[in-house]
N, C-alpha and C. Protein backbone atom coordinates (compact mmCIF):
# COMPACT_ATOMS: atom_id res chain seq x y z
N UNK A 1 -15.72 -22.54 45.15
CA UNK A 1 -15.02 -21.43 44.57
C UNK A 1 -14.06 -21.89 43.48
N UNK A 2 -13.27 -23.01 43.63
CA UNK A 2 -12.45 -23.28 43.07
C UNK A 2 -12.94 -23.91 41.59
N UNK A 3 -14.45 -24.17 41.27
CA UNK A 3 -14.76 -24.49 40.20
C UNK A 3 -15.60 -23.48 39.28
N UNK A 4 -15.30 -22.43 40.13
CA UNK A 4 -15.71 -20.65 38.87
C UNK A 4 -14.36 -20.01 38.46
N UNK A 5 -13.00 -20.45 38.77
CA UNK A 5 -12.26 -20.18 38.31
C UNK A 5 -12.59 -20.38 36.87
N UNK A 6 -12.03 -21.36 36.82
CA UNK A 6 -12.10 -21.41 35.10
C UNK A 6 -12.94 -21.05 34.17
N UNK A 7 -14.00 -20.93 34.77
CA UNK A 7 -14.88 -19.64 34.23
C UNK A 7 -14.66 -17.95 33.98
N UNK A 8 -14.55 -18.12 34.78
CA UNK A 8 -13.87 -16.68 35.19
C UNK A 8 -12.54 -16.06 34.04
N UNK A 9 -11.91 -16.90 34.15
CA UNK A 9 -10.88 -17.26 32.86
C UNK A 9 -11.02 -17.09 32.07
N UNK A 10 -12.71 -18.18 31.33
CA UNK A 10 -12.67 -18.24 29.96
C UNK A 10 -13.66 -16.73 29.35
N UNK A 11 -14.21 -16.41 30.46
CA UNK A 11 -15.05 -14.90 29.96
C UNK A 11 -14.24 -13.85 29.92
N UNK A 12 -12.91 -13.95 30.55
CA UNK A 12 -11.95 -12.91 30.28
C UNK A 12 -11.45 -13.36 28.79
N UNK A 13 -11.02 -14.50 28.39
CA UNK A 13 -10.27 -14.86 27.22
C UNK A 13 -11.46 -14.27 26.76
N UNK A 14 -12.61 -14.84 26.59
CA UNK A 14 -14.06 -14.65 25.88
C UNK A 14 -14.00 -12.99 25.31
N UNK A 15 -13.55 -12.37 26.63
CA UNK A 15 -14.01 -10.20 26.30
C UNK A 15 -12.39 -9.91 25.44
N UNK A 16 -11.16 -10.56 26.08
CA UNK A 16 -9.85 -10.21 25.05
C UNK A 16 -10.25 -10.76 23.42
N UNK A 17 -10.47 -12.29 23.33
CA UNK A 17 -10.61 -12.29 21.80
C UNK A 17 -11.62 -11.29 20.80
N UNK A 18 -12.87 -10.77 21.86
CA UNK A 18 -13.83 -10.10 21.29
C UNK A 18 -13.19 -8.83 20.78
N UNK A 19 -12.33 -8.44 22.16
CA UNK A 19 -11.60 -7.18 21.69
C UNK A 19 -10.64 -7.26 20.05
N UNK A 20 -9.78 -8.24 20.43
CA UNK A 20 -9.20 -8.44 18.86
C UNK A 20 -9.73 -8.70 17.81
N UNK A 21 -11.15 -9.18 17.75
CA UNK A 21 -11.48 -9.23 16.48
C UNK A 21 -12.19 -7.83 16.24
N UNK A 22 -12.78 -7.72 17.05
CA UNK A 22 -13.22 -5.77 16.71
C UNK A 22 -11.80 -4.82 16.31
N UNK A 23 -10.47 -5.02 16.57
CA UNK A 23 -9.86 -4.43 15.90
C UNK A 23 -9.32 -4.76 14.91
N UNK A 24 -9.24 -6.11 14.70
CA UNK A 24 -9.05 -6.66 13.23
C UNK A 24 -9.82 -6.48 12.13
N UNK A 25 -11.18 -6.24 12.42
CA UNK A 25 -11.94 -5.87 11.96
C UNK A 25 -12.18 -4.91 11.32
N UNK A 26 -11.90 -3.69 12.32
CA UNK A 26 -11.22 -2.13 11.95
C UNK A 26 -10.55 -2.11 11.16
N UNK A 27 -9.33 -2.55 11.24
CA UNK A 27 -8.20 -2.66 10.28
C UNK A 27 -8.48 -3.27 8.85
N UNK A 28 -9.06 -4.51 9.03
CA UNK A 28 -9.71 -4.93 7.13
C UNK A 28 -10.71 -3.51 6.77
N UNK A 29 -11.30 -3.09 7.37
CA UNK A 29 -12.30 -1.68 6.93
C UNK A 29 -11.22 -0.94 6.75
N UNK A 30 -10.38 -0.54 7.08
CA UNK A 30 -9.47 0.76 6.58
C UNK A 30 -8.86 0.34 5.38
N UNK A 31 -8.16 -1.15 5.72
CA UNK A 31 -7.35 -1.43 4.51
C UNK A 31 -8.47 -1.71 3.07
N UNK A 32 -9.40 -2.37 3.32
CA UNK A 32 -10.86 -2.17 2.54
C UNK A 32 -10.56 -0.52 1.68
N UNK A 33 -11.34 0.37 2.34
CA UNK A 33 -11.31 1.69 2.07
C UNK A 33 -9.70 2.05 1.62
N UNK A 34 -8.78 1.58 1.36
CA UNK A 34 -7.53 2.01 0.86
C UNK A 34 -7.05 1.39 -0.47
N UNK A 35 -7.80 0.54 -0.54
CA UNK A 35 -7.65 -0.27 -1.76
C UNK A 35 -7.92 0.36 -3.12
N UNK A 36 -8.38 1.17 -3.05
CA UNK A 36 -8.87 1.83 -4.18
C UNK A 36 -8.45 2.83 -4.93
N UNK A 37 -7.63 3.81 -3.68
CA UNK A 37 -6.79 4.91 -3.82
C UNK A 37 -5.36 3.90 -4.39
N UNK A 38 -5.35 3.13 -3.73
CA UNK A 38 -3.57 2.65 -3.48
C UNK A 38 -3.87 1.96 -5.79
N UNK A 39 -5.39 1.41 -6.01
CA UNK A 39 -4.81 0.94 -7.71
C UNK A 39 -5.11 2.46 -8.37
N UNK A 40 -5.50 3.38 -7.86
CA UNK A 40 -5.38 4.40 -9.07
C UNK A 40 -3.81 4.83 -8.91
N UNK A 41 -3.55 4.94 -7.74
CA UNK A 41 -2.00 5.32 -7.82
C UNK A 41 -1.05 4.55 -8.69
N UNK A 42 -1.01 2.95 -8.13
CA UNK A 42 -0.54 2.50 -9.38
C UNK A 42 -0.98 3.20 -10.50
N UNK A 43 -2.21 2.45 -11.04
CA UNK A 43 -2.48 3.05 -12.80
C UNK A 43 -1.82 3.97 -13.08
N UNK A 44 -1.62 5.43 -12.03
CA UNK A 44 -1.26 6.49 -12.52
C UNK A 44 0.51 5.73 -13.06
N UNK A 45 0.99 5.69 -12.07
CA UNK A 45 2.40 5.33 -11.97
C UNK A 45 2.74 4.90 -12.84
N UNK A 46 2.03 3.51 -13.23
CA UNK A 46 2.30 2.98 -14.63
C UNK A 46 2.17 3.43 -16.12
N UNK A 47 1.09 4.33 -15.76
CA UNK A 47 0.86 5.20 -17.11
C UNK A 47 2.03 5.88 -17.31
N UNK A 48 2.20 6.44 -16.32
CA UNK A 48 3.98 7.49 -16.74
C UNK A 48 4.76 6.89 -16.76
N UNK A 49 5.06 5.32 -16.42
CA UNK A 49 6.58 4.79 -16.67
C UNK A 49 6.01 4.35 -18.09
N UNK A 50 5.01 4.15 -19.07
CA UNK A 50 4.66 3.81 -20.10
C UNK A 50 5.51 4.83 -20.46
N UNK A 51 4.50 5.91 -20.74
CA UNK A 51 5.12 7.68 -21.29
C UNK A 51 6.55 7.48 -21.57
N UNK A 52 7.08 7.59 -20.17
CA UNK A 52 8.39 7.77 -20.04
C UNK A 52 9.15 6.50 -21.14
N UNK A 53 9.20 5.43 -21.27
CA UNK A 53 9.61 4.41 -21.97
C UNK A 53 9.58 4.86 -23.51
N UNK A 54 7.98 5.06 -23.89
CA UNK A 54 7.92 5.44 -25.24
C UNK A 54 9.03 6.48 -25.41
N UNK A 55 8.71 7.09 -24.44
CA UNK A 55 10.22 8.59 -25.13
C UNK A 55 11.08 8.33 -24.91
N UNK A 56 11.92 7.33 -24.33
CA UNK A 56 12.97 6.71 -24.58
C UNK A 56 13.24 6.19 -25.63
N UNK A 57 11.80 5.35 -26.61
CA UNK A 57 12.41 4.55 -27.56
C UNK A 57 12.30 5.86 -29.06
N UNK A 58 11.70 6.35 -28.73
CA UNK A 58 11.31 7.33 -29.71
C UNK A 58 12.66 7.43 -30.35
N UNK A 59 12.67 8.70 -31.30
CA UNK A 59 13.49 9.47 -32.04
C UNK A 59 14.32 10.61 -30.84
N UNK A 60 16.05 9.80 -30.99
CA UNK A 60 16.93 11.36 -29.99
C UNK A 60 16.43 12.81 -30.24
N UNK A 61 16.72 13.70 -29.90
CA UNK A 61 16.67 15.13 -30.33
C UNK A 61 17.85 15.22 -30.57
N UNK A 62 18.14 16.30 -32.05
CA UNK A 62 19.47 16.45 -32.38
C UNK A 62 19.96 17.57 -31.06
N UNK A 63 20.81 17.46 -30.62
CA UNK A 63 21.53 18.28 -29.39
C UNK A 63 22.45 19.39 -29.92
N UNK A 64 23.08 20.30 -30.39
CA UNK A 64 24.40 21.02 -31.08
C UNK A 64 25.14 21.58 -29.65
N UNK A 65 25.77 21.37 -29.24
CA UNK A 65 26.42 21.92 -28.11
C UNK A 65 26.97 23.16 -28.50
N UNK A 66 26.78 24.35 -27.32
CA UNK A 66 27.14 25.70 -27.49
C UNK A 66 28.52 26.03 -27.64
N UNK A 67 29.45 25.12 -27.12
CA UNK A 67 30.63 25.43 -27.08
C UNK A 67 31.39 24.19 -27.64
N UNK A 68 32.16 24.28 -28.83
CA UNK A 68 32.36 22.89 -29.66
C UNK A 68 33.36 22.63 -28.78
N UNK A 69 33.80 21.19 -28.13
CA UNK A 69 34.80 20.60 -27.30
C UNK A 69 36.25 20.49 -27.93
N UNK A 70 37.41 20.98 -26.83
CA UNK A 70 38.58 21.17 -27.79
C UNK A 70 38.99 19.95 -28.34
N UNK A 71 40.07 19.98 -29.20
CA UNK A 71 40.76 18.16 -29.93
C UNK A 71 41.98 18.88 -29.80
């Protein structure tokens, strides 16, 4: 008896590691499938901090304030 222990053992380690790599597994497939959404988001993102920059460097708009400030 005492020499199916360690057997016994290593087919349990054997079914736990199986288990973790089937969910590691899972997990690269999702993160896989997310990869794609997550660079258009960038692109988008970056496209508008572009935008946004150019109209910063652009030309001010003249402003006239409605109510001239007292002196």
């Amino acid at each position: 008896m005492a020499g199916r222990r360690p057997w016994a053992r290593l087919r349990a380690k054997i079914t736990q590691l199986k288990k973790t790599i089937a969910n590691k597994n899972e997990e690269l497939e999702q993160l896989r499938a997310d990869v794609p959404a997550l660079v258009r988001a960038v692109n988008q993102l970056t496209l508008e901090n572009q935008k946004l920059r150019q109209a910063l460097e652009g030309p001010q708009a003249n402003v006239i304030p409605l109510v001239r400030p007292r002196t």
